[in-house]
C-alpha atoms as a PDB file:
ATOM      1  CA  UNK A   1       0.000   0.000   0.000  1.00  0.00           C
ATOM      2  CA  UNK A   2       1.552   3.393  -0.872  1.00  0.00           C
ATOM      3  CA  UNK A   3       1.991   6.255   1.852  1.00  0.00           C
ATOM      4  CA  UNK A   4      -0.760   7.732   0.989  1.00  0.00           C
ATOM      5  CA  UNK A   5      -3.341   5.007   1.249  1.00  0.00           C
ATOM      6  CA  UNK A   6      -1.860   4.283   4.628  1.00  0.00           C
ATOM      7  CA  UNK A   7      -2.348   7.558   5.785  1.00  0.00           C
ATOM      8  CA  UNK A   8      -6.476   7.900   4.533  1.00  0.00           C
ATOM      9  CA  UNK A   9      -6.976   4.323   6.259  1.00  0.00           C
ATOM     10  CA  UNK A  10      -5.606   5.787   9.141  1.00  0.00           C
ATOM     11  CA  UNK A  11      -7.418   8.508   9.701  1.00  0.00           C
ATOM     12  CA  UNK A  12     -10.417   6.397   9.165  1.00  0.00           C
ATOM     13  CA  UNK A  13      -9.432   4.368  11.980  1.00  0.00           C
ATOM     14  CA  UNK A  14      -9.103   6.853  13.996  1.00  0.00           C
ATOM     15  CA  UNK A  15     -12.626   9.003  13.063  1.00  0.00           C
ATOM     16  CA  UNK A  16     -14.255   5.133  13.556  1.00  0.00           C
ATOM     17  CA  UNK A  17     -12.311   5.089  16.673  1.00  0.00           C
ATOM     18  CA  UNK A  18     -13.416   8.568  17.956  1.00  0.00           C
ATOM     19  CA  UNK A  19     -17.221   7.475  16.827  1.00  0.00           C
ATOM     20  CA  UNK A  20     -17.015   4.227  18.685  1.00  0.00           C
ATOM     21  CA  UNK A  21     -15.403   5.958  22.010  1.00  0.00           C
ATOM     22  CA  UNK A  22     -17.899   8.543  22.116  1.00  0.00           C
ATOM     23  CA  UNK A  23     -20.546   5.885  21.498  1.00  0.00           C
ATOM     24  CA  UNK A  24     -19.210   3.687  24.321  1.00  0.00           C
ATOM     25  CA  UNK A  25     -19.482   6.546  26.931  1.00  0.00           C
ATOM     26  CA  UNK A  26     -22.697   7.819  26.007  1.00  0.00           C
ATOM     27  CA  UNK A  27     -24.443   4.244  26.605  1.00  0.00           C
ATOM     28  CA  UNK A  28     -21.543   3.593  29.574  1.00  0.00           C
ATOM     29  CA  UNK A  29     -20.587   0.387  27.325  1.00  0.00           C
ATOM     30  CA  UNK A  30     -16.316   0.962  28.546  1.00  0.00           C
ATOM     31  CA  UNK A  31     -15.500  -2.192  25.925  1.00  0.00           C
ATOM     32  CA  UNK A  32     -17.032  -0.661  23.104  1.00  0.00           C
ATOM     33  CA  UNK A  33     -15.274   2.732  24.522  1.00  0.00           C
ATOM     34  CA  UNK A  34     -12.306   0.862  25.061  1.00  0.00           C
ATOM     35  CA  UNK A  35     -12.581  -0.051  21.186  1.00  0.00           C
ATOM     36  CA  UNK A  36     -12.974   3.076  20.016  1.00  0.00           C
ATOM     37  CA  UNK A  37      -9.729   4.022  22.047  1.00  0.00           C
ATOM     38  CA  UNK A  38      -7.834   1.306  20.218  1.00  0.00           C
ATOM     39  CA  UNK A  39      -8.910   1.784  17.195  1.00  0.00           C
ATOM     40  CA  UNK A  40      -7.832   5.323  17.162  1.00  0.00           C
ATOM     41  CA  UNK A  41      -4.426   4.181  18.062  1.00  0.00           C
ATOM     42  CA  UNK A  42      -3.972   1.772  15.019  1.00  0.00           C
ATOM     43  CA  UNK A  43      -5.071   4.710  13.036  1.00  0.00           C
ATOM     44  CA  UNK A  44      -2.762   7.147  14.086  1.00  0.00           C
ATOM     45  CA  UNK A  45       0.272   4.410  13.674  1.00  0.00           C
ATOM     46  CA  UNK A  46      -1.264   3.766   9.866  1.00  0.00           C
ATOM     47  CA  UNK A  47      -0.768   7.559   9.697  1.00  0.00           C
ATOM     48  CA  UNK A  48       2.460   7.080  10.825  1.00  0.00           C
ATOM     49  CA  UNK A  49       3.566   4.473   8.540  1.00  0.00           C
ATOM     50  CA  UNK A  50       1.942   6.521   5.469  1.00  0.00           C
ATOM     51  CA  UNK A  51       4.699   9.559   6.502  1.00  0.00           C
ATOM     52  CA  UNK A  52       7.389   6.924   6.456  1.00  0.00           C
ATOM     53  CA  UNK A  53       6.723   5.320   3.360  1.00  0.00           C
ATOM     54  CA  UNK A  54       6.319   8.846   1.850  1.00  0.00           C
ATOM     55  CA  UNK A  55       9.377  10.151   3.108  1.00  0.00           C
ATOM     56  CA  UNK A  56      11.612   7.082   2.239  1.00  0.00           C
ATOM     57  CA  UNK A  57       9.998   7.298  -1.616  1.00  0.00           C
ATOM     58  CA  UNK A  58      10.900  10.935  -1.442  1.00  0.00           C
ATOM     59  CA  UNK A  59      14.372  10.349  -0.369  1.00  0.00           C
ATOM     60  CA  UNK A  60      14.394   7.749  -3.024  1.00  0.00           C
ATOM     61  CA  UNK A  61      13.514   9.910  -5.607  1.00  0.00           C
ATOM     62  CA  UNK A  62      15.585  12.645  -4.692  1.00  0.00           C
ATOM     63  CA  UNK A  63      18.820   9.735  -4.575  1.00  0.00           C
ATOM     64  CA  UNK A  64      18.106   8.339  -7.681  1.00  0.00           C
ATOM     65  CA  UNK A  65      18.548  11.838  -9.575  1.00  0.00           C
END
């Protein structure tokens, strides 16, 4: 998957995440809550792996030049 995609299915992790959280609390479900909470993280560390693979293919590009 390129940076890019990474970093879109990341942040839709982490607004499914924030959805699910906020869901949790408002019906005082904690495992859905606690869900939410960990989805968000494995969005934010797709995120992270999308800046990574774009900064590597930049560096790439800028080597190979």
């Amino acid at each position: 998957m390129s940076g890019l995609g990474d970093k879109v299915k990341g942040k839709v992790n982490e607004v499914k995440g924030s959805a699910k959280e906020s869901y949790g609390r408002e019906t005082g479900n904690d495992e859905i809550a606690a869900e939410g909470q960990m989805d968000q993280a494995k969005g934010k560390g797709q995120g992270v792996v999308g800046e990574v693979k774009e900064a590597a293919h930049d560096i790439k590009d800028k080597v190979s030049h």
